[in-house]
PDB file of N, CA and C in Angstrom:
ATOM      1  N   UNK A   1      26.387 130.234 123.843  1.00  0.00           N
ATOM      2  CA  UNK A   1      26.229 131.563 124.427  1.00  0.00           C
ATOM      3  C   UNK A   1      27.611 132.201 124.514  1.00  0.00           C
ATOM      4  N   UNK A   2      27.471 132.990 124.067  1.00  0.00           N
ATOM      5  CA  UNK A   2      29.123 134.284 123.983  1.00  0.00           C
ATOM      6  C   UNK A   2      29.086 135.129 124.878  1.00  0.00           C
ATOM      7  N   UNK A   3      30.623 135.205 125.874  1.00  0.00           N
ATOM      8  CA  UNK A   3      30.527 135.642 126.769  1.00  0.00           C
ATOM      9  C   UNK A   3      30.782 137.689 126.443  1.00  0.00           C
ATOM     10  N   UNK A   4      29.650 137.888 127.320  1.00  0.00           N
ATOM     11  CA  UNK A   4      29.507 139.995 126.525  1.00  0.00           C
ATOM     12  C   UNK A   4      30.743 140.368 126.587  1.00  0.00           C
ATOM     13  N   UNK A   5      31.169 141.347 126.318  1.00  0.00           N
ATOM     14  CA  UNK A   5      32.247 142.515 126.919  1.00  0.00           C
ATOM     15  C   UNK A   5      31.940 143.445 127.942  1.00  0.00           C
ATOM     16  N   UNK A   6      33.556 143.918 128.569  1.00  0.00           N
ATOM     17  CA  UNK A   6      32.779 145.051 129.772  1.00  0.00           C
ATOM     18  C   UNK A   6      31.892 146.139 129.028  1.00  0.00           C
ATOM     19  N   UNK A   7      31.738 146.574 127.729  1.00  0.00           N
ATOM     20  CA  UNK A   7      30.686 147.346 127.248  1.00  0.00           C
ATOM     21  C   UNK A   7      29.509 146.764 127.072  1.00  0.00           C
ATOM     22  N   UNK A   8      29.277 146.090 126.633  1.00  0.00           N
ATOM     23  CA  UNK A   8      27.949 145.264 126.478  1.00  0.00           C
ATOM     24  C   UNK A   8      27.556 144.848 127.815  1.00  0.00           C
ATOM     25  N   UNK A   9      28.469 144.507 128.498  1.00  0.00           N
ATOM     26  CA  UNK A   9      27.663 144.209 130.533  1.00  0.00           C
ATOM     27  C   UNK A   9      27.106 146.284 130.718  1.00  0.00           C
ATOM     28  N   UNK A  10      28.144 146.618 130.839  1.00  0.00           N
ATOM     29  CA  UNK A  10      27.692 148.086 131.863  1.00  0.00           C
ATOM     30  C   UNK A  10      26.468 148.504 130.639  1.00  0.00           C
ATOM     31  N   UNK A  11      26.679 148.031 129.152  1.00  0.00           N
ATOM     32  CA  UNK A  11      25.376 148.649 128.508  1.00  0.00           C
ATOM     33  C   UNK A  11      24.054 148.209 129.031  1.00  0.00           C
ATOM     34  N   UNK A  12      23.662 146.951 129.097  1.00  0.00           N
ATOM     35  CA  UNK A  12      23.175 146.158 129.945  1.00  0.00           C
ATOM     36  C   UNK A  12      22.074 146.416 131.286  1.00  0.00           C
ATOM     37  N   UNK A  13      23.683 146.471 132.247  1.00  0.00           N
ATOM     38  CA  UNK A  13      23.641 146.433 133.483  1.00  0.00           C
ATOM     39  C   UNK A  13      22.924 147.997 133.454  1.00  0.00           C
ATOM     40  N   UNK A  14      22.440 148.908 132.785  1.00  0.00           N
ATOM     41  CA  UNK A  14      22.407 150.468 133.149  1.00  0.00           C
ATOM     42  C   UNK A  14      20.959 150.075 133.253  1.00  0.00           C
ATOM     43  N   UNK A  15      20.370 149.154 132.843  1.00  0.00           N
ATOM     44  CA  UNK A  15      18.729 148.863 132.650  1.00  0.00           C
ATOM     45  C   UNK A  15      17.983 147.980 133.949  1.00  0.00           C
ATOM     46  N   UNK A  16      18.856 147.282 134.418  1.00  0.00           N
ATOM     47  CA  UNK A  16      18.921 146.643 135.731  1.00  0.00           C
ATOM     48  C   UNK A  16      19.389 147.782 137.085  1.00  0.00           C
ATOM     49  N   UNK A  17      18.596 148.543 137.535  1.00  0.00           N
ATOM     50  CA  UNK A  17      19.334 149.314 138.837  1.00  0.00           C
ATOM     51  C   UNK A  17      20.289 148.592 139.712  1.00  0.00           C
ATOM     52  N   UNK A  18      18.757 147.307 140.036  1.00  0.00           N
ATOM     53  CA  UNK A  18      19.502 146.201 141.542  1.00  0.00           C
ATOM     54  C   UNK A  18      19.854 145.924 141.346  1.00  0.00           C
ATOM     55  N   UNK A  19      21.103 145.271 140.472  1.00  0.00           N
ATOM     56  CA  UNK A  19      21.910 144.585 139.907  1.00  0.00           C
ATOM     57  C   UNK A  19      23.230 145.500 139.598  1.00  0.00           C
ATOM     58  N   UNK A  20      24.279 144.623 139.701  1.00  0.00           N
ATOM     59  CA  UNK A  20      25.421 145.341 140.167  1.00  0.00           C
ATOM     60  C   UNK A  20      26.795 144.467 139.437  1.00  0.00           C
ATOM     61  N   UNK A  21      27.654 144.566 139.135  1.00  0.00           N
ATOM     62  CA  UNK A  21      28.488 143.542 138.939  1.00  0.00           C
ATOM     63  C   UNK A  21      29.591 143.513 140.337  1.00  0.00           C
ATOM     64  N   UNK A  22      29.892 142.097 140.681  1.00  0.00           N
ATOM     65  CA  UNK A  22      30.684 141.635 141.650  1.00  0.00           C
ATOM     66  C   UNK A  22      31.260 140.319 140.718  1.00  0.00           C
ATOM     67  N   UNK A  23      32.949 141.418 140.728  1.00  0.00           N
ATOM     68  CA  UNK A  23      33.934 140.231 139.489  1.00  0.00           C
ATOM     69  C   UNK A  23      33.267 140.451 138.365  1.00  0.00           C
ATOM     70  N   UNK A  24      33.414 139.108 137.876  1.00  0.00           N
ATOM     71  CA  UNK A  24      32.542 138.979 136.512  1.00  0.00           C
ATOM     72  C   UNK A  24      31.464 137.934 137.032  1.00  0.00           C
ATOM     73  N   UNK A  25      30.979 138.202 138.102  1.00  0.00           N
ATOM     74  CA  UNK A  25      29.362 138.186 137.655  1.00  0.00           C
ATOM     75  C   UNK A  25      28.374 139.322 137.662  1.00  0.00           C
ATOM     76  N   UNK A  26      26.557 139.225 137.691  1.00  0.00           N
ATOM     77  CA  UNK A  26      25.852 139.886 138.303  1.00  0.00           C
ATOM     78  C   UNK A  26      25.434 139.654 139.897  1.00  0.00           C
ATOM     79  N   UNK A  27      25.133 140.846 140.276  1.00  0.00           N
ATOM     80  CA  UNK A  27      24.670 140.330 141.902  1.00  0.00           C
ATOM     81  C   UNK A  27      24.153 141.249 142.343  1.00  0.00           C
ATOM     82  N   UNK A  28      22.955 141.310 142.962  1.00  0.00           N
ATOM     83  CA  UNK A  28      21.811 141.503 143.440  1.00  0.00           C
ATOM     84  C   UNK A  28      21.773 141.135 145.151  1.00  0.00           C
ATOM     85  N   UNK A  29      21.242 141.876 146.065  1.00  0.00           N
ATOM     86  CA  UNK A  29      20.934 141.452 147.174  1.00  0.00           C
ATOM     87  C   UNK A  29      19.620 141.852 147.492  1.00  0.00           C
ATOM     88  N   UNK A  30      18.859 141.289 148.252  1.00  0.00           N
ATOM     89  CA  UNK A  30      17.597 141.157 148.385  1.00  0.00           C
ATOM     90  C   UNK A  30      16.454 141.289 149.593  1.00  0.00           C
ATOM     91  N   UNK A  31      16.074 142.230 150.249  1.00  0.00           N
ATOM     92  CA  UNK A  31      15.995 142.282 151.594  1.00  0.00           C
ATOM     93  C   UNK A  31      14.664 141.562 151.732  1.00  0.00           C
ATOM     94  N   UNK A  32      14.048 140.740 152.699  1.00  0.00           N
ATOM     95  CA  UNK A  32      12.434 140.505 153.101  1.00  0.00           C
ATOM     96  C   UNK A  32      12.314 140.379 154.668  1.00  0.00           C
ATOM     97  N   UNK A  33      11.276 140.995 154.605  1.00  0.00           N
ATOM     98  CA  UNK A  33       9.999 141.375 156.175  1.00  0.00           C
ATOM     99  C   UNK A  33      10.677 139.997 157.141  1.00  0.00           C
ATOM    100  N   UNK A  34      10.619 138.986 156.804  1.00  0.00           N
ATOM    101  CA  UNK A  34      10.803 137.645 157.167  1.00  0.00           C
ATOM    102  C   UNK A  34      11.529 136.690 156.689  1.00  0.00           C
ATOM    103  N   UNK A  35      12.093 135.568 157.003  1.00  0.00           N
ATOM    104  CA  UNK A  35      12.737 134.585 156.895  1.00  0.00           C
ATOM    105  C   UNK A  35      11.723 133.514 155.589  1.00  0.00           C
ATOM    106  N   UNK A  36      10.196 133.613 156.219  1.00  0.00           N
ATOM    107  CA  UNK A  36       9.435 133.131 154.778  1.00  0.00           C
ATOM    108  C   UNK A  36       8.826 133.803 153.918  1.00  0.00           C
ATOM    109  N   UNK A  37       9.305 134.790 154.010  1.00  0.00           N
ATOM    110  CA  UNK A  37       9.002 135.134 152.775  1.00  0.00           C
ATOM    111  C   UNK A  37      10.197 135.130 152.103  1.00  0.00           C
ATOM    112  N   UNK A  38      11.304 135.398 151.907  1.00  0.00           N
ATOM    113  CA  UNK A  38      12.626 134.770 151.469  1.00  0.00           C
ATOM    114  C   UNK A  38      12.467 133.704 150.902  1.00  0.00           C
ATOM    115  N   UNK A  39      12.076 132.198 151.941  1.00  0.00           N
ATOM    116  CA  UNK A  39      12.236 131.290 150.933  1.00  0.00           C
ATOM    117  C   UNK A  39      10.975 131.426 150.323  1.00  0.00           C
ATOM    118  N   UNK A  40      10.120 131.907 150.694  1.00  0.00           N
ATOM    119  CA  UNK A  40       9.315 131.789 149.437  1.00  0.00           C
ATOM    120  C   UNK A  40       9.365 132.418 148.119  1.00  0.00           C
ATOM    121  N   UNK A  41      10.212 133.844 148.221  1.00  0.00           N
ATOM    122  CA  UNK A  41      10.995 133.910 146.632  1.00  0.00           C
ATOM    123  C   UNK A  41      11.635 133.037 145.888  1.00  0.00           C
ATOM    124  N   UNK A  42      12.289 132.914 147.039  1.00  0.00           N
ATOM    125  CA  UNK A  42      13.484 131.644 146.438  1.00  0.00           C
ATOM    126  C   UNK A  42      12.842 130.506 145.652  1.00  0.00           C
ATOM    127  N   UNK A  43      11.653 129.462 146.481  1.00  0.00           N
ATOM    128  CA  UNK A  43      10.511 128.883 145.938  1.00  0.00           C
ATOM    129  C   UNK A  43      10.114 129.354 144.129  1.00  0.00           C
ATOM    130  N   UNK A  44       9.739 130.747 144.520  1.00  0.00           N
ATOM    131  CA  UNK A  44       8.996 130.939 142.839  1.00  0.00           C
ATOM    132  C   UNK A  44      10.346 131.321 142.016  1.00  0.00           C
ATOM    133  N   UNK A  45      11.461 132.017 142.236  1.00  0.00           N
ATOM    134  CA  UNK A  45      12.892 132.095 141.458  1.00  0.00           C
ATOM    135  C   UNK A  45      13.132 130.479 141.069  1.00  0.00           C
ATOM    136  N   UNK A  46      13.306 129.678 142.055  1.00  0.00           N
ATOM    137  CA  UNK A  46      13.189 127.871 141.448  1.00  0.00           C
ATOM    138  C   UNK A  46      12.419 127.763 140.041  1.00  0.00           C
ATOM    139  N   UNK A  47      11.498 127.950 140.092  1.00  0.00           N
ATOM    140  CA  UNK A  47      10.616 127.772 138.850  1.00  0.00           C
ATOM    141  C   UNK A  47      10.774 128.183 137.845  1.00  0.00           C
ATOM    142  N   UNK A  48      11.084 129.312 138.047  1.00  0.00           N
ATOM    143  CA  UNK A  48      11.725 130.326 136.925  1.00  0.00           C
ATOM    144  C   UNK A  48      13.101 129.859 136.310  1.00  0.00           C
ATOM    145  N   UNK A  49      13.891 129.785 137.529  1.00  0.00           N
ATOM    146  CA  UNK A  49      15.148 129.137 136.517  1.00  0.00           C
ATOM    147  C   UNK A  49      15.171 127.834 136.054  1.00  0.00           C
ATOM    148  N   UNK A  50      14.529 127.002 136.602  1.00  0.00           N
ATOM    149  CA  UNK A  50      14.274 125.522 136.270  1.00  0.00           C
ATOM    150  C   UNK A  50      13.668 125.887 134.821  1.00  0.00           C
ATOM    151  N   UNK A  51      12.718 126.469 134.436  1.00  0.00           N
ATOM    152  CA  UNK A  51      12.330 126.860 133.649  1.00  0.00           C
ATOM    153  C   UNK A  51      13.097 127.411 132.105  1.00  0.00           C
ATOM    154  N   UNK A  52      14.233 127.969 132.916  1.00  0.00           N
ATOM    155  CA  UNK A  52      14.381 128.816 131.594  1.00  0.00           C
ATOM    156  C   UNK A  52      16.517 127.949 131.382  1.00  0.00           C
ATOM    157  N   UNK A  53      15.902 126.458 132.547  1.00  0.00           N
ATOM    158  CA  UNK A  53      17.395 126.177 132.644  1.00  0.00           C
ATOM    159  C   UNK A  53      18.226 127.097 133.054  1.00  0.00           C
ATOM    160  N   UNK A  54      18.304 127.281 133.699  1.00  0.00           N
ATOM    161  CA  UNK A  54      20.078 128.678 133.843  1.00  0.00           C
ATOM    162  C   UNK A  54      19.879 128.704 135.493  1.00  0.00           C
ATOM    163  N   UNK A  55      20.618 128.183 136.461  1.00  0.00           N
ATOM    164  CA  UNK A  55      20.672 128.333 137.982  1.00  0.00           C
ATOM    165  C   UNK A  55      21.855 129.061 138.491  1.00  0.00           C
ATOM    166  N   UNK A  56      20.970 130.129 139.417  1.00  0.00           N
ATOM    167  CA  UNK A  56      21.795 130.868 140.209  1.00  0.00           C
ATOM    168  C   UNK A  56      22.698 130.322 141.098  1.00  0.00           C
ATOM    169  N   UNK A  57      23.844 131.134 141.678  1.00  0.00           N
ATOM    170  CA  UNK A  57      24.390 130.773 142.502  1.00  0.00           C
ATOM    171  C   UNK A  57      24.262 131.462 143.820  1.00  0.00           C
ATOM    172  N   UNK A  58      22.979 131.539 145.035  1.00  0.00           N
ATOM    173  CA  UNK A  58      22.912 132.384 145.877  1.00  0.00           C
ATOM    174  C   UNK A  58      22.758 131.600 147.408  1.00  0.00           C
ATOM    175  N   UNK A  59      22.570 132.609 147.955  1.00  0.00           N
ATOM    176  CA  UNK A  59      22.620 132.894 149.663  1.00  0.00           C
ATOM    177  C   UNK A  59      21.579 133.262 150.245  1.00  0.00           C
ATOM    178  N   UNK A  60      21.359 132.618 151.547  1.00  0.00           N
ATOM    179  CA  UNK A  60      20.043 132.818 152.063  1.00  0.00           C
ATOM    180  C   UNK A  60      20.771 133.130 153.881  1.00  0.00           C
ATOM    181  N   UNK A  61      20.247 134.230 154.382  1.00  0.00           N
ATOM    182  CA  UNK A  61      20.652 134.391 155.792  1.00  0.00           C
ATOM    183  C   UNK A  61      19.125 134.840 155.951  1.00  0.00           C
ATOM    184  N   UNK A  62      18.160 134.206 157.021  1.00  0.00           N
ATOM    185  CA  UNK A  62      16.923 134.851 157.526  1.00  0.00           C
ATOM    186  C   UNK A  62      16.609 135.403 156.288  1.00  0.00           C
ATOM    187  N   UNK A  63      16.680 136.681 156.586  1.00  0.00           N
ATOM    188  CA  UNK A  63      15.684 137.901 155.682  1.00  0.00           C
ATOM    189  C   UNK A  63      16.487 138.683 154.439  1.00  0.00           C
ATOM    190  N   UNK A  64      17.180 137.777 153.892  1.00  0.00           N
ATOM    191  CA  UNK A  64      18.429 138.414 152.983  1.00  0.00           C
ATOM    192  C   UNK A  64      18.812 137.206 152.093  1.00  0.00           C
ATOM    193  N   UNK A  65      18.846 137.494 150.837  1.00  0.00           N
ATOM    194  CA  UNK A  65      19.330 136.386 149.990  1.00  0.00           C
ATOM    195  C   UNK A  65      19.944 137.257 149.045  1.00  0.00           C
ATOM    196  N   UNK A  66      21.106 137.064 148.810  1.00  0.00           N
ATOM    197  CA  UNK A  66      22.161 137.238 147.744  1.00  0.00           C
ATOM    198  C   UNK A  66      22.269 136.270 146.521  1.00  0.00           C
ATOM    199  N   UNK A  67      22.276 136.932 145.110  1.00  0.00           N
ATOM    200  CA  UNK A  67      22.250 136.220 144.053  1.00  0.00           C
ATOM    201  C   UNK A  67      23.351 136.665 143.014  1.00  0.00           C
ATOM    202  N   UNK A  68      23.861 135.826 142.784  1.00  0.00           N
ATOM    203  CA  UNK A  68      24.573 136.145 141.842  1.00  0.00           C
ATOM    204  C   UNK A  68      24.671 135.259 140.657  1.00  0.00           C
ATOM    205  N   UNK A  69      25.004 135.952 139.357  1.00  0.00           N
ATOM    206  CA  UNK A  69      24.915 135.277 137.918  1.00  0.00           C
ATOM    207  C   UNK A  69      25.708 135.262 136.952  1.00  0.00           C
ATOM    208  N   UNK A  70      25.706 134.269 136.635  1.00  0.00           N
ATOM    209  CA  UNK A  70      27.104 134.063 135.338  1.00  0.00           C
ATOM    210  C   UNK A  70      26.934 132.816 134.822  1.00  0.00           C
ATOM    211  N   UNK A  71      27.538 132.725 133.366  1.00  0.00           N
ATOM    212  CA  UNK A  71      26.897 131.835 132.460  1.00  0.00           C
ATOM    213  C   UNK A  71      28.634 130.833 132.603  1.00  0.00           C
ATOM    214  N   UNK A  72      28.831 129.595 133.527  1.00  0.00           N
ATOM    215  CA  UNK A  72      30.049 129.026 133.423  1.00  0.00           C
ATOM    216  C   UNK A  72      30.816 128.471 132.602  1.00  0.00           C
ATOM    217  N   UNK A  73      29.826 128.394 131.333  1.00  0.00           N
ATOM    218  CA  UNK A  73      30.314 127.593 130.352  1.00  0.00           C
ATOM    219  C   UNK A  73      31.034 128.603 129.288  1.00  0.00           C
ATOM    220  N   UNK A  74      30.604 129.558 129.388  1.00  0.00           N
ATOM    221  CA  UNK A  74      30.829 131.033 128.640  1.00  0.00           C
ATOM    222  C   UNK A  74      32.112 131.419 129.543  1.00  0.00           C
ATOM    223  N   UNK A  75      32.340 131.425 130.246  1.00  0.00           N
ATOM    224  CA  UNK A  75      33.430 132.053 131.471  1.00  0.00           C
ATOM    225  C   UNK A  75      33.075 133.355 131.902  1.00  0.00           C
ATOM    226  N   UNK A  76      31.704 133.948 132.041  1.00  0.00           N
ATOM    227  CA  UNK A  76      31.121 135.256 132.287  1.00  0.00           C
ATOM    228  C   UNK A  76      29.973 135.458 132.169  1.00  0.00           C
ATOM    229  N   UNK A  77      29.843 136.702 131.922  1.00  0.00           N
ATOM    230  CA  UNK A  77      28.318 137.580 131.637  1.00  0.00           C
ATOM    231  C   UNK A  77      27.658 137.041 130.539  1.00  0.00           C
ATOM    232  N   UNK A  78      26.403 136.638 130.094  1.00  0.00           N
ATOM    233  CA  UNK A  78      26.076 136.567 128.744  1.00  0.00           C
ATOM    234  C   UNK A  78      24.563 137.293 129.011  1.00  0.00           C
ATOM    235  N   UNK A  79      24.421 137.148 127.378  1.00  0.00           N
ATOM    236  CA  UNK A  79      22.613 137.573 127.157  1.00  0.00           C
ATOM    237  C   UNK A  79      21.579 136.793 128.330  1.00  0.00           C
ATOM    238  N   UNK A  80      22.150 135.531 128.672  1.00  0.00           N
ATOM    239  CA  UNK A  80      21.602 134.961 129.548  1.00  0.00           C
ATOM    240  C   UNK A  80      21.340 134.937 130.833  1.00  0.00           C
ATOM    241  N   UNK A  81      22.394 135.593 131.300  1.00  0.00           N
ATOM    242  CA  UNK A  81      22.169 136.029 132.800  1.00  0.00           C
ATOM    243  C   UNK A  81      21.355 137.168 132.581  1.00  0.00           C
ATOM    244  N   UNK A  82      20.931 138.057 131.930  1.00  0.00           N
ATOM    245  CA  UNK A  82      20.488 139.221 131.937  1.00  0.00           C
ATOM    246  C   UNK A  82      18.792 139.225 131.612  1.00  0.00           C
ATOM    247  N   UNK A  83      19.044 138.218 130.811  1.00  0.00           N
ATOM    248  CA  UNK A  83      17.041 137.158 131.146  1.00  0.00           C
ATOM    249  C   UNK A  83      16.838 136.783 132.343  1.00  0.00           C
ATOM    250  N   UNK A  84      17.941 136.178 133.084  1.00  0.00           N
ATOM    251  CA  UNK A  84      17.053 135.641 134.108  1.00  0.00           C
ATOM    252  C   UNK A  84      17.098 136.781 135.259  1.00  0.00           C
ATOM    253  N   UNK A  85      18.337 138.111 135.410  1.00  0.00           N
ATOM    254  CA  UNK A  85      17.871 138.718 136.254  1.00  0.00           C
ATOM    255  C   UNK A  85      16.439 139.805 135.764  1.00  0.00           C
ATOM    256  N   UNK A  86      16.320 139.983 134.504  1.00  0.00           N
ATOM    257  CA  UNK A  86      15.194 140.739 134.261  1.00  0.00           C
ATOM    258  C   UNK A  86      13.795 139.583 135.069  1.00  0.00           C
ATOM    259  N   UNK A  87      13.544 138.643 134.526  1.00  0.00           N
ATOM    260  CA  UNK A  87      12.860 137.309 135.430  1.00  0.00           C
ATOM    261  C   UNK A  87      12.560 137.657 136.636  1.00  0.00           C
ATOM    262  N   UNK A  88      13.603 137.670 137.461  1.00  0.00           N
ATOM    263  CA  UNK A  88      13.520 137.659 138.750  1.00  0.00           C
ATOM    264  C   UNK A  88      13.347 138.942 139.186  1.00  0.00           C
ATOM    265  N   UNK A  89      13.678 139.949 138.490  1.00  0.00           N
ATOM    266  CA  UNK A  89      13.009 141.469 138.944  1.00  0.00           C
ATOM    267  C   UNK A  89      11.720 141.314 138.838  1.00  0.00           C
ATOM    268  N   UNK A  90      11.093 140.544 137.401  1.00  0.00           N
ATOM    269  CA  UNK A  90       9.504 140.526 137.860  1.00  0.00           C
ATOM    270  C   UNK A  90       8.774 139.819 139.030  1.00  0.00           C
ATOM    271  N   UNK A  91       9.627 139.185 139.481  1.00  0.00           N
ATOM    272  CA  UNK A  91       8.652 138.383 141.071  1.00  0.00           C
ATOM    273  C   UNK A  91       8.727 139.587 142.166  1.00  0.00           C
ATOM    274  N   UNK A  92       7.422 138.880 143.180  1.00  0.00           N
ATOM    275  CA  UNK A  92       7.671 139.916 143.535  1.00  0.00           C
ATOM    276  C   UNK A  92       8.303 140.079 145.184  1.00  0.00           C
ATOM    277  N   UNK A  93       8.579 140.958 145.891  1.00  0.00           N
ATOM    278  CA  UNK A  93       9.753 140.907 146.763  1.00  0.00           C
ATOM    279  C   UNK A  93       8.186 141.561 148.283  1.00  0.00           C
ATOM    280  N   UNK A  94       8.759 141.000 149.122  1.00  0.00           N
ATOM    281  CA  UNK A  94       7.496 141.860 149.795  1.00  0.00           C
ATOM    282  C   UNK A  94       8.470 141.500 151.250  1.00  0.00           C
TER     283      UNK A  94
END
């Protein structure tokens, strides 16, 4: 996996709203009603990345989980982080 350029991220990133770059990663924050429903995103996001191999690096306070993404082996952004935040935009947030 080849790590993008800052053109190819902000080209990218313009298709993702919630998603934001912090450094050179992506990052996303995430609000929920409750503390379980949080982990229970978190729960079905597990699956998903287990799935597609590629694990986030995030944060869980109560009703707030922060995610952020980057491919380490690449030293940055790749095509790959940008699958799994499209992924995780499809679950759903309640």
């Amino acid at each position: 996996m080849k790590k993008l350029s800052s053109d190819e991220v902000a080209e990218r990133l313009a298709s993702l709203p919630q998603w934001k770059l912090d450094g050179d990663r992506l990052y996303r924050e995430i609000r929920f009603s409750t503390f379980a429903r949080a982990f229970g995103f978190m729960a079905a996001a597990a699956l998903v990345c287990e799935r597609m191999d590629h694990h986030p690096e995030w944060l869980n306070s109560y009703d707030r989980l922060q995610v952020w993404l980057s491919t380490h082996d690449a030293g940055g952004i790749t095509e790959r982080d940008f699958a799994l935040a499209r992924a995780l935009d499809q679950l759903p947030v309640s």
